[in-house]
N, C-alpha and C. Protein backbone atom coordinates (compact mmCIF):
# COMPACT_ATOMS: atom_id res chain seq x y z
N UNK A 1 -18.57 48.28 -68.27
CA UNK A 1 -17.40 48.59 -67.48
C UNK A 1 -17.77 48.43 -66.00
N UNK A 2 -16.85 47.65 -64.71
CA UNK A 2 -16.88 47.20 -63.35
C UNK A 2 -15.96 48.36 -62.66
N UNK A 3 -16.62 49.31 -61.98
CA UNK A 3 -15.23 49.91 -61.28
C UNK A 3 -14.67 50.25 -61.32
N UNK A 4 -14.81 51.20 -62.80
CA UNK A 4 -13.61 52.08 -63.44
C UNK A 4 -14.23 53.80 -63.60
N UNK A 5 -13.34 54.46 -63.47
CA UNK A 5 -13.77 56.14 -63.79
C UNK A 5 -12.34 56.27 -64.72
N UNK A 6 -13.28 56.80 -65.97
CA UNK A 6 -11.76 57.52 -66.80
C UNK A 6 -12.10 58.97 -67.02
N UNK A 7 -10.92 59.58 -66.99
CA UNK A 7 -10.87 61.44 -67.18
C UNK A 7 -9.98 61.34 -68.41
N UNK A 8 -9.88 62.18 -69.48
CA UNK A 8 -9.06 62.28 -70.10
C UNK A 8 -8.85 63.85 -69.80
N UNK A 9 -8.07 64.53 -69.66
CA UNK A 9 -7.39 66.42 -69.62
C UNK A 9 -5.89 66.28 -70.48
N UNK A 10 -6.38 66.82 -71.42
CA UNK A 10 -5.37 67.32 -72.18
C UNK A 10 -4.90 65.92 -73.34
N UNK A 11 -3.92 65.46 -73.15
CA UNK A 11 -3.39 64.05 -73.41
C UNK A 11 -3.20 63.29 -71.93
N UNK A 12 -3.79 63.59 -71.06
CA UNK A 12 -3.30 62.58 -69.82
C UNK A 12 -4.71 61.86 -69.61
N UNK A 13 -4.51 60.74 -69.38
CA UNK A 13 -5.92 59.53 -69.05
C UNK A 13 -6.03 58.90 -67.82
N UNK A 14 -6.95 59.68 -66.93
CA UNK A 14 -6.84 58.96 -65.60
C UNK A 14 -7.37 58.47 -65.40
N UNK A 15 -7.36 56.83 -64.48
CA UNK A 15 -8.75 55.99 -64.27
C UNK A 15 -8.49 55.59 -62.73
N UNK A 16 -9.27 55.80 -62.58
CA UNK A 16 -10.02 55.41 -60.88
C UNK A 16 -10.55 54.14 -60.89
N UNK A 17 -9.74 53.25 -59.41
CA UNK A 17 -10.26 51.62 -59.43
C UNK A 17 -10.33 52.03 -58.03
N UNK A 18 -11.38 51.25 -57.21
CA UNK A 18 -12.17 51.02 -55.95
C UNK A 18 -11.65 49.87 -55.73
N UNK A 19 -9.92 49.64 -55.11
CA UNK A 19 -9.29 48.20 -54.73
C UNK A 19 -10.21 47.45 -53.82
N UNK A 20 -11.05 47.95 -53.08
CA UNK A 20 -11.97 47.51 -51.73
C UNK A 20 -13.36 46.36 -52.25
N UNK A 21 -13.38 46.94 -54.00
CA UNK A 21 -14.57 46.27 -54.27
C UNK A 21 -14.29 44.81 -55.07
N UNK A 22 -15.23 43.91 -55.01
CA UNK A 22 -14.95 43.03 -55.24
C UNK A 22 -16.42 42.35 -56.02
N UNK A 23 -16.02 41.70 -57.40
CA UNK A 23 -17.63 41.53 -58.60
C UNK A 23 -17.18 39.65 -58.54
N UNK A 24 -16.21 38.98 -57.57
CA UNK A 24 -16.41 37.36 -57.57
C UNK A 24 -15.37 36.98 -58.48
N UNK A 25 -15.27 35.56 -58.60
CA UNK A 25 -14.39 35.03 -59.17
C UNK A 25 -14.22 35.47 -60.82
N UNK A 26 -13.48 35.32 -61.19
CA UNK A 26 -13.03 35.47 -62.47
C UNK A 26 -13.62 34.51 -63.32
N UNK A 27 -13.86 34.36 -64.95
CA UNK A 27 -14.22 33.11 -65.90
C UNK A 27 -13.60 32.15 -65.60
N UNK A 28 -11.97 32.17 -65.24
CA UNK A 28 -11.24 30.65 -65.11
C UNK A 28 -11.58 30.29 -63.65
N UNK A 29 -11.77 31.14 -62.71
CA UNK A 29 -12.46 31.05 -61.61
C UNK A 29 -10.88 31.25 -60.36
N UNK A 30 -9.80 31.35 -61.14
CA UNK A 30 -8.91 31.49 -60.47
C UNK A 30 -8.12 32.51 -60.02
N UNK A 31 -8.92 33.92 -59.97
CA UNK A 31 -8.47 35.32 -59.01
C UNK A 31 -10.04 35.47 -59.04
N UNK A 32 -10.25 36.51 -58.21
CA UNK A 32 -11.59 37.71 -58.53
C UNK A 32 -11.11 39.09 -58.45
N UNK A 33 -12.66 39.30 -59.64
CA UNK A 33 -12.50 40.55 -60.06
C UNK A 33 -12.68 41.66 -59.46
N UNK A 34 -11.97 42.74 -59.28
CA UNK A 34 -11.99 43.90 -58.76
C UNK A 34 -12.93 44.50 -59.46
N UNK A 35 -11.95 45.09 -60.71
CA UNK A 35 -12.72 45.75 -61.82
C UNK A 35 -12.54 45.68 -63.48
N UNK A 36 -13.26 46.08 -64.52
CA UNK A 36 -12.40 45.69 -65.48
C UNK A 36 -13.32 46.24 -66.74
N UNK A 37 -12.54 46.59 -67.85
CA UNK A 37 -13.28 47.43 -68.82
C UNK A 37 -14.51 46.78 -69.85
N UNK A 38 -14.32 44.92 -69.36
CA UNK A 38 -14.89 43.93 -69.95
C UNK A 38 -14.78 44.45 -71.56
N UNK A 39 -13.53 44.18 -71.59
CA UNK A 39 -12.72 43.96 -72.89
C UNK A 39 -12.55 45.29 -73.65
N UNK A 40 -11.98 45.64 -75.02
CA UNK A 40 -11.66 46.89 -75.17
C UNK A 40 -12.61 47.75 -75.50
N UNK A 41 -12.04 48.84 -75.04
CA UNK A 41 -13.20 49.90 -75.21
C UNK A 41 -12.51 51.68 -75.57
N UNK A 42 -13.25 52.53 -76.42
CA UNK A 42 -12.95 53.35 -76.42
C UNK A 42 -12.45 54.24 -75.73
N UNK A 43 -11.32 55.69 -75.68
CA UNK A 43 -11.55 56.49 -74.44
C UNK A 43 -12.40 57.52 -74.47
N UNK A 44 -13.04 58.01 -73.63
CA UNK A 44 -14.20 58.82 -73.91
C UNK A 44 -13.61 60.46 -74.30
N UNK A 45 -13.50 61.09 -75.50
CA UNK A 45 -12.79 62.38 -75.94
C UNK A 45 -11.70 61.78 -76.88
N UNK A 46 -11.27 60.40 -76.98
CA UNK A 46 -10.30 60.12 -77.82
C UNK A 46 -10.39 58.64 -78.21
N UNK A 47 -11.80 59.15 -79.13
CA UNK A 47 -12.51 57.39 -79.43
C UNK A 47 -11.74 56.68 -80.32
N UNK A 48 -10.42 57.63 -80.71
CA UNK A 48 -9.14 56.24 -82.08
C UNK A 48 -8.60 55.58 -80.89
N UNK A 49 -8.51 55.79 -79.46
CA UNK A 49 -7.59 55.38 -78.58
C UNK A 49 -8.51 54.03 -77.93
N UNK A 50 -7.73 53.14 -78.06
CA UNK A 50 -8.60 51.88 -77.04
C UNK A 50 -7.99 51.38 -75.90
N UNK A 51 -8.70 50.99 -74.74
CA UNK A 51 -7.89 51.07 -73.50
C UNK A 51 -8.53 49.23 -73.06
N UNK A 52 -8.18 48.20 -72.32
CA UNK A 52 -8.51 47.01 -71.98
C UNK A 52 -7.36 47.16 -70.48
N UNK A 53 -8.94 46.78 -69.24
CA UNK A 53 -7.81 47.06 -68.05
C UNK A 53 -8.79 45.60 -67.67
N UNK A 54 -8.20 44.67 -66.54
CA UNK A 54 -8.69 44.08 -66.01
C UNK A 54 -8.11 44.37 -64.74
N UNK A 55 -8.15 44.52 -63.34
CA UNK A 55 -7.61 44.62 -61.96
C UNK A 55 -8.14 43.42 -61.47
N UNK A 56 -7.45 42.56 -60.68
CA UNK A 56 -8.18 41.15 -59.83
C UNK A 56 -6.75 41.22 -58.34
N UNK A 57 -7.66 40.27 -58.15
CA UNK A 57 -6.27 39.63 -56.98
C UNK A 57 -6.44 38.69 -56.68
N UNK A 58 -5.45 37.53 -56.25
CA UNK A 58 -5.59 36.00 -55.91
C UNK A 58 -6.53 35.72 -55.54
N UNK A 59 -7.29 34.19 -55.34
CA UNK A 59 -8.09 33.66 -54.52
C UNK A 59 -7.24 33.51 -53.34
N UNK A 60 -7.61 32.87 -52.02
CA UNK A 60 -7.12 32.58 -51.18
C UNK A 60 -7.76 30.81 -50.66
């Protein structure tokens, strides 16, 4: 996982992304990556639940 914080409290799942950071172009090479769960993954306290986030933003 790139840049992610997850909380789970109660049934609510919060995740924290660092918009400022930046891990380079993407595989197709056409945004870069912020952050990203590099594909699905459990939530931590509610391992039936699976979460897949990727965050990017354009190239320029």
């Amino acid at each position: 996982m790139k840049n992610i914080e997850m909380k789970l409290e109660g049934t609510i799942l919060t995740m924290k992304v660092d918009i400022a950071k930046d891990f380079g172009p993407s595989k197709s090479g056409k945004s870069i990556t912020v952050a990203s769960t590099e594909g699905n993954i459990s939530v931590p306290g509610a391992e039936e639940v699976k979460v897949g986030l990727n965050v990017y933003k354009s190239r320029k």
